[in-house]
N, C-alpha and C. Protein backbone atom coordinates (compact mmCIF):
# COMPACT_ATOMS: atom_id res chain seq x y z
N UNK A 1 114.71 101.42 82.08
CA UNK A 1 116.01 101.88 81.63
C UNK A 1 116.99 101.66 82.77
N UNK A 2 118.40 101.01 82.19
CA UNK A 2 118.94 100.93 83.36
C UNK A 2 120.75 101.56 82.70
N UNK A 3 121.40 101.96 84.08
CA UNK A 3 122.83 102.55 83.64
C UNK A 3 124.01 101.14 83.49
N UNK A 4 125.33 101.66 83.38
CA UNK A 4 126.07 100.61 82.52
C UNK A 4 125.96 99.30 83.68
N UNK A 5 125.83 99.63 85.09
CA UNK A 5 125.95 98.81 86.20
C UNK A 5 124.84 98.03 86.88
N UNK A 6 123.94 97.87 85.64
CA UNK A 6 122.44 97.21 85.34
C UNK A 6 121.30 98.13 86.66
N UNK A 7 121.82 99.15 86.98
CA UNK A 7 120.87 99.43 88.13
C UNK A 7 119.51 100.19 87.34
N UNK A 8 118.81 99.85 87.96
CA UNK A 8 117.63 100.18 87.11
C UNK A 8 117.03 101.57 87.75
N UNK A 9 116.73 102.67 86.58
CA UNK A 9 116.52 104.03 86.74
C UNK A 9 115.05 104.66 86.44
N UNK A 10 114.31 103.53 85.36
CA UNK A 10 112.64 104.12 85.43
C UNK A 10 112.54 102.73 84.85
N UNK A 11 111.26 102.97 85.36
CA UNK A 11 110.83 101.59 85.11
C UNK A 11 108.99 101.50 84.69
N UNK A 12 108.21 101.23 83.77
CA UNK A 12 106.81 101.73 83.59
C UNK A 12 105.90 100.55 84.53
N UNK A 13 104.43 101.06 84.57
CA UNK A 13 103.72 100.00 85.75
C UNK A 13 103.34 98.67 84.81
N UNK A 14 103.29 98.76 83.46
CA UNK A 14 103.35 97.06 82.86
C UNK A 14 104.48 96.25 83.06
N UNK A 15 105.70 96.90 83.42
CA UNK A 15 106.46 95.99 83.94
C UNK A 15 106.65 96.09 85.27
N UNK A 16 105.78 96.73 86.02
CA UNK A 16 105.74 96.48 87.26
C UNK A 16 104.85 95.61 87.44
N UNK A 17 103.28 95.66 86.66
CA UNK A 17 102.49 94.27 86.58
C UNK A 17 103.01 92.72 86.18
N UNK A 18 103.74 93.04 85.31
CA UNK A 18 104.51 91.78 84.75
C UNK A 18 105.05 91.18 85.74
N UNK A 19 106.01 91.90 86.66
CA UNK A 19 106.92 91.18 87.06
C UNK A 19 106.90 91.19 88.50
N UNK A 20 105.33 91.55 88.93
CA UNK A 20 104.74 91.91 90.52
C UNK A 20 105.66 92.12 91.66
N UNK A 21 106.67 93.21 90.76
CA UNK A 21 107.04 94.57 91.98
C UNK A 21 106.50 95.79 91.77
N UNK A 22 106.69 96.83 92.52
CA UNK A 22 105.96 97.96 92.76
C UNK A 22 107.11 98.83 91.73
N UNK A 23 106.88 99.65 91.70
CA UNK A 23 108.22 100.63 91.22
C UNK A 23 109.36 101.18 92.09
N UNK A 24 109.10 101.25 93.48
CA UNK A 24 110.10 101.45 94.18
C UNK A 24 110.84 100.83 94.65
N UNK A 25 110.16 99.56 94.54
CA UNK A 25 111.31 98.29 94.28
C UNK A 25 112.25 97.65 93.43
N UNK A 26 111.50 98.25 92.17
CA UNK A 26 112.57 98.19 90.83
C UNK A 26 113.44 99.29 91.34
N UNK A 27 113.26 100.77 91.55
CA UNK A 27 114.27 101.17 91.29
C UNK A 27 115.45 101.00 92.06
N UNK A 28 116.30 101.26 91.62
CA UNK A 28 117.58 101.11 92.27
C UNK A 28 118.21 99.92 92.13
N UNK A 29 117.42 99.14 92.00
CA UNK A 29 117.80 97.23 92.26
C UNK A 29 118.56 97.15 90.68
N UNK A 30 119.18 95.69 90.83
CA UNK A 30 120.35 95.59 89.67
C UNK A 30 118.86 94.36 88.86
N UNK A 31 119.00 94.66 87.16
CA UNK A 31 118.26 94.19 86.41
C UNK A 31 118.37 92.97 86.24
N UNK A 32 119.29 92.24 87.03
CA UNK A 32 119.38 90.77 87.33
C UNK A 32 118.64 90.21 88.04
N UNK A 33 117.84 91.26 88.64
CA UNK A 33 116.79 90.39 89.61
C UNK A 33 115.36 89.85 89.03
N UNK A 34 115.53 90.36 87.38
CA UNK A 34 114.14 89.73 86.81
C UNK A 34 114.71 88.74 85.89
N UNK A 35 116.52 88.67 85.60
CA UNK A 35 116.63 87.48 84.51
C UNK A 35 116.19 85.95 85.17
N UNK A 36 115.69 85.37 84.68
CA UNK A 36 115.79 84.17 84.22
C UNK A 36 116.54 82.89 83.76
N UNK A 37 116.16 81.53 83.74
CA UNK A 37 117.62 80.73 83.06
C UNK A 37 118.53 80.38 83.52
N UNK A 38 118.78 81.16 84.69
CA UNK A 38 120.25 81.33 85.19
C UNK A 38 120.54 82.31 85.24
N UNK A 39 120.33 83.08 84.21
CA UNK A 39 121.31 84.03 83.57
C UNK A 39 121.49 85.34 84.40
N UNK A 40 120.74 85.35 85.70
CA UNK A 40 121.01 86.43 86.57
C UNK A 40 122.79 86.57 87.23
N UNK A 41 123.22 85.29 87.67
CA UNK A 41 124.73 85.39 87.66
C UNK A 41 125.68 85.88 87.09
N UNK A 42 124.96 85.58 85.81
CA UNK A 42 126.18 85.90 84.94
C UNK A 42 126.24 87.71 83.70
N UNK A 43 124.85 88.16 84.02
CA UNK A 43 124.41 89.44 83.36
C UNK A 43 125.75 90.56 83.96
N UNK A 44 126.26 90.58 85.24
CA UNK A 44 127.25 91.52 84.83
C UNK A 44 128.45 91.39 84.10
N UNK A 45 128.74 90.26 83.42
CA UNK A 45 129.79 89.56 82.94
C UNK A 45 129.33 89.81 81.54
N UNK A 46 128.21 89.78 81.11
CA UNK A 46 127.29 89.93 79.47
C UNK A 46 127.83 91.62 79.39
N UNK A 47 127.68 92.29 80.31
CA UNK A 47 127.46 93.61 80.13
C UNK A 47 128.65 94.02 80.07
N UNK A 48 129.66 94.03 80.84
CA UNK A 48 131.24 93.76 80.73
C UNK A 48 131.61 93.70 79.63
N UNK A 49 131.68 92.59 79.20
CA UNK A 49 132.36 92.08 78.07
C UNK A 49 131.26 93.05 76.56
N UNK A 50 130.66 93.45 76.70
CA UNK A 50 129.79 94.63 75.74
C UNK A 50 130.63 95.47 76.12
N UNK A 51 130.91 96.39 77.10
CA UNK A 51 131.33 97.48 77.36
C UNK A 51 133.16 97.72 76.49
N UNK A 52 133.52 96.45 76.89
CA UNK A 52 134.77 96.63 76.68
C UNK A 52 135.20 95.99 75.06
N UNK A 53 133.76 95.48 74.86
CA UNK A 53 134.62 94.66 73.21
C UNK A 53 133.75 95.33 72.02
N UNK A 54 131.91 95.64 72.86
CA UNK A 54 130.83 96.43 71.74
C UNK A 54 130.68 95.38 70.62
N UNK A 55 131.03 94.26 70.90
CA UNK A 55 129.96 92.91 70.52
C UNK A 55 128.90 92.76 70.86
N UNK A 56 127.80 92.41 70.04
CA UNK A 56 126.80 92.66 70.34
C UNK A 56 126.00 91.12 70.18
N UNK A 57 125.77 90.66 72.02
CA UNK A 57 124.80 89.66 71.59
C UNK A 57 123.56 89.55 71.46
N UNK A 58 123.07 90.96 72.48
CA UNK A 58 121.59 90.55 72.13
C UNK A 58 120.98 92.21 72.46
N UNK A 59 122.24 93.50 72.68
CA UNK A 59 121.80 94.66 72.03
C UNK A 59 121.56 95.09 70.85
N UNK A 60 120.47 95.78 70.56
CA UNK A 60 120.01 95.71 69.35
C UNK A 60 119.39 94.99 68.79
N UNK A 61 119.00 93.75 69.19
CA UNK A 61 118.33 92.34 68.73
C UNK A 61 117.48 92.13 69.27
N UNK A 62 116.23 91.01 68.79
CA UNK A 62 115.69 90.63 69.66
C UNK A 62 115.85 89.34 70.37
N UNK A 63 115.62 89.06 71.27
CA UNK A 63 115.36 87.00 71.18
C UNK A 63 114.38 87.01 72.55
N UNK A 64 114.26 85.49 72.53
CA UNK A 64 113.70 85.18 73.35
C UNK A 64 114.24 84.41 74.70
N UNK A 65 113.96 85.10 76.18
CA UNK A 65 115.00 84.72 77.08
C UNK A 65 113.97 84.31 78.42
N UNK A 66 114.17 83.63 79.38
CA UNK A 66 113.38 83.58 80.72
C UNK A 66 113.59 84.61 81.41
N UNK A 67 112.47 85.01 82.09
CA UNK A 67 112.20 86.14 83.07
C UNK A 67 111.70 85.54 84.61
N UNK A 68 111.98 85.89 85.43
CA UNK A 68 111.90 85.55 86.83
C UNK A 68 111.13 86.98 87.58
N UNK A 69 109.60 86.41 87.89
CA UNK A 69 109.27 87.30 88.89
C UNK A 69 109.37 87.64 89.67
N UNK A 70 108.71 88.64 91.07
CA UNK A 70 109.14 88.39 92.45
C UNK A 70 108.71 87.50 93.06
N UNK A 71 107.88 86.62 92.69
CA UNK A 71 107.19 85.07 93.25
C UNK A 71 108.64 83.98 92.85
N UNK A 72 109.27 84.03 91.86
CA UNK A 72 110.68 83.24 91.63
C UNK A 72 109.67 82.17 90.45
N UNK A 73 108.59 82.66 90.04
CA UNK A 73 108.00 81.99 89.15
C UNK A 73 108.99 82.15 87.15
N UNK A 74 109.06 81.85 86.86
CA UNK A 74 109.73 81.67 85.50
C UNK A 74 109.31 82.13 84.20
N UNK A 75 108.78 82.81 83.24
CA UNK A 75 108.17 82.99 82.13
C UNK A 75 109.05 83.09 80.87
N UNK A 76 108.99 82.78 79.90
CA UNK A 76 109.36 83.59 78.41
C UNK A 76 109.31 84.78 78.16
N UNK A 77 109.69 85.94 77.56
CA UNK A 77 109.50 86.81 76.89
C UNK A 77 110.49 87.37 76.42
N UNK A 78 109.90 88.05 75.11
CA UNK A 78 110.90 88.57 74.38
C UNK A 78 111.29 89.98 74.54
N UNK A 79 112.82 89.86 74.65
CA UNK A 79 113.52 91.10 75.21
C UNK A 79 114.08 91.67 73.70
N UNK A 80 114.44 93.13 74.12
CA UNK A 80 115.03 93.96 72.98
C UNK A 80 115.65 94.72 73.94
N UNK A 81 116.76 95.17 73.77
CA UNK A 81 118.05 95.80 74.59
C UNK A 81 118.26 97.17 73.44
N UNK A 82 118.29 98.19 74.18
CA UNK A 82 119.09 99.24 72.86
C UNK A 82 119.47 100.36 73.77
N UNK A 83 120.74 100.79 73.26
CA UNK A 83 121.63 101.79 74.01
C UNK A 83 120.96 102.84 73.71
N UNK A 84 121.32 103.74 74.46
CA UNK A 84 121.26 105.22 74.72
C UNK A 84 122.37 106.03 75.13
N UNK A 85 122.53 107.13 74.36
CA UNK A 85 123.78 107.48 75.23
C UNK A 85 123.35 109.24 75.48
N UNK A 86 123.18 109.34 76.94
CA UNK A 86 122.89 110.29 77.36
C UNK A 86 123.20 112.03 77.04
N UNK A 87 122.68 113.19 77.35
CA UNK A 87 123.27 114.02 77.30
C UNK A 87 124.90 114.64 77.93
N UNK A 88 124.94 114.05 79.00
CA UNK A 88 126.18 114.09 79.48
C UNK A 88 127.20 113.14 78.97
N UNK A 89 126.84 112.32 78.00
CA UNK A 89 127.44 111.23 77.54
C UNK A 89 127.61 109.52 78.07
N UNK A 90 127.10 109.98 79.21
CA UNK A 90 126.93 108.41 79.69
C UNK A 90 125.97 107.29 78.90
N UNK A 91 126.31 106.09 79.23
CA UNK A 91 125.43 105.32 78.81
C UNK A 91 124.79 104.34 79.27
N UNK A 92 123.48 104.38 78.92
CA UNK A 92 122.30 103.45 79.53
C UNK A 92 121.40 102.63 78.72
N UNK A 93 120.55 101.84 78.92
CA UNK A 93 119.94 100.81 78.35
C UNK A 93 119.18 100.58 78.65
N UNK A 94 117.83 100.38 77.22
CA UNK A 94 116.50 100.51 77.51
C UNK A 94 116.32 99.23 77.34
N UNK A 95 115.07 98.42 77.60
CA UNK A 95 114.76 97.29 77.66
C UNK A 95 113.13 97.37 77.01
N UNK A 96 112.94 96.36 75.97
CA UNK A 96 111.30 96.33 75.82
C UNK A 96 111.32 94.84 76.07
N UNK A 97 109.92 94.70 76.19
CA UNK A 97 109.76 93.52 76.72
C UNK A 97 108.04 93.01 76.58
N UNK A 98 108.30 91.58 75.98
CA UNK A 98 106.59 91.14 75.95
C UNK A 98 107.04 90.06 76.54
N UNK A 99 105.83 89.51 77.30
CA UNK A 99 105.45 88.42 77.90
C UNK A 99 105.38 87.85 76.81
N UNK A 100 105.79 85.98 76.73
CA UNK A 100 105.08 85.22 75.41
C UNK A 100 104.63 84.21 76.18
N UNK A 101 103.78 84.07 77.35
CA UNK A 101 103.28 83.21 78.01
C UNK A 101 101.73 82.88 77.22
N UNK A 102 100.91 83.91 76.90
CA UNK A 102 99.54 83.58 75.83
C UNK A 102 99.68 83.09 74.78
N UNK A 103 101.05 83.40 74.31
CA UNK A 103 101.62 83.11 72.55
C UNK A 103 101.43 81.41 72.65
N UNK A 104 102.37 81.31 73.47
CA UNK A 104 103.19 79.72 73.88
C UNK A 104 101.70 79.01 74.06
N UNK A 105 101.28 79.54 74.93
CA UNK A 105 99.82 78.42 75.05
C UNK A 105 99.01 78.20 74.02
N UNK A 106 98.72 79.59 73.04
CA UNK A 106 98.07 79.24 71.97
C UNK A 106 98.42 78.41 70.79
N UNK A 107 99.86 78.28 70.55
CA UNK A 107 100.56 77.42 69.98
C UNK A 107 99.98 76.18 70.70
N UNK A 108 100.48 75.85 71.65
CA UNK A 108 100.03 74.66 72.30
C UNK A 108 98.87 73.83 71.89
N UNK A 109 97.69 74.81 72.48
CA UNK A 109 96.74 74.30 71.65
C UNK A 109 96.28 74.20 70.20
N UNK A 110 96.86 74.84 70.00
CA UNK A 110 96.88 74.73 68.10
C UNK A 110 97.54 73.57 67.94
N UNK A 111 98.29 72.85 68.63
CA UNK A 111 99.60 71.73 68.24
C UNK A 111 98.35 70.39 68.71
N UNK A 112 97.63 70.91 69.58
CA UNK A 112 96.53 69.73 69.97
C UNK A 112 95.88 69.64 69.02
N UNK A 113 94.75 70.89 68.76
CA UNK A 113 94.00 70.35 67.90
C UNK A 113 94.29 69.84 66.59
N UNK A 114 95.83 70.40 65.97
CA UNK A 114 96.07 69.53 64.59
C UNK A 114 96.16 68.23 64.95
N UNK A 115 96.95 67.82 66.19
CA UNK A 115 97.26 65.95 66.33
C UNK A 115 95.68 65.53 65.96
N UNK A 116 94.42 66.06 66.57
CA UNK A 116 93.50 65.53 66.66
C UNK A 116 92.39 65.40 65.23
N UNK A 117 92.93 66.16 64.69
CA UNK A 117 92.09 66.54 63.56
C UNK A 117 92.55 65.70 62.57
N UNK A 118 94.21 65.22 62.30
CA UNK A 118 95.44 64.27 61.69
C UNK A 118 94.95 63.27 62.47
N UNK A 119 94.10 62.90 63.62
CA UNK A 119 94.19 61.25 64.26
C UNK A 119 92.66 61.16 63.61
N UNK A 120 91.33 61.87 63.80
CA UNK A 120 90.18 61.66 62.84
C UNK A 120 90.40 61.14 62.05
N UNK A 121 91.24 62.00 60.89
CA UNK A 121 91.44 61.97 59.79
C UNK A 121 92.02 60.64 59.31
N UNK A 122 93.12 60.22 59.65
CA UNK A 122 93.54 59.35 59.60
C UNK A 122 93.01 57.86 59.89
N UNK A 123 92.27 57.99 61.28
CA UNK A 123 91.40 56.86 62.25
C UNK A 123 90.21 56.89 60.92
N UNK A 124 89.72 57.37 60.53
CA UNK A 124 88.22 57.50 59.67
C UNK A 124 88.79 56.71 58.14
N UNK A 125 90.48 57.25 57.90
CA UNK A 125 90.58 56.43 56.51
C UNK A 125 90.74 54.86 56.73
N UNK A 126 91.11 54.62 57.75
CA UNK A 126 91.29 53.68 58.19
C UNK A 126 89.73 52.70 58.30
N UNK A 127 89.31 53.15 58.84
CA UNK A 127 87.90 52.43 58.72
C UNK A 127 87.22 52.54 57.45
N UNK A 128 87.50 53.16 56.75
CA UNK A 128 86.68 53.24 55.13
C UNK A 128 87.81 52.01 54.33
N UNK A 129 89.05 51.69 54.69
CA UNK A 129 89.86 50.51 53.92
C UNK A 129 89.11 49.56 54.60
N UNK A 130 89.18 49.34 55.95
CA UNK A 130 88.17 47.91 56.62
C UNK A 130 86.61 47.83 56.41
N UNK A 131 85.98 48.65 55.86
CA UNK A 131 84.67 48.58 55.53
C UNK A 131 85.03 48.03 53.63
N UNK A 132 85.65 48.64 53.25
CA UNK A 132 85.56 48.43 51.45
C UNK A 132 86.41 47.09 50.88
């Protein structure tokens, strides 16, 4: 969870595994330090322009965005953003988050074995026209 100025306020240990910092290193730090894409530059400018217009590009939604560890390594996962607005009235923002690094690979190989199963398939009709 982080307040309107992306600083991050709790943070759980799967996304401390995820994103191999400790928790006392998340806290406090601005939530730009795990975007991805680029898009770490420009996240106080996303949040800004929410604050002041409550267009919504990707609070409340889901999609899929790059994440940057503390290695500066790169991943997928899908983010979900949703407000909160505190007892005192302030407001803050929760973040869920899956890795889709297992997803992506299993696709992958699923994308192999159909080419291969479509090149059999195909390679085998092929030899039953040159045999007949």
């Amino acid at each position: 969870m982080y307040r309107n100025h992306g600083i991050i306020k709790i943070v759980n240990n799967a996304a401390c595994n995820m994103f191999g910092y400790t928790r006392e290193e998340f806290i406090g730090s601005n939530v730009s330090m795990i975007c991805g894409g680029g898009h770490a530059e420009r996240h106080a400018a996303y949040m800004e322009r929410y604050l002041q217009t409550g267009i919504r590009h990707i609070i409340g939604m889901k999609r899929q965005v790059k994440a940057r560890r503390k290695d500066g390594s790169e991943f997928d996962m899908e983010l979900g953003v949703q407000e909160v607005i505190l007892s005192e009235g302030k407001r803050a923002f929760c973040g869920f988050i899956r890795d889709l690094t297992a997803q992506k690979s299993d696709k992958q190989k699923l994308r192999k074995q159909q080419q291969l199963i479509h090149g059999n398939f195909f390679g085998a009709a092929d030899d039953d026209e040159k045999q007949g």
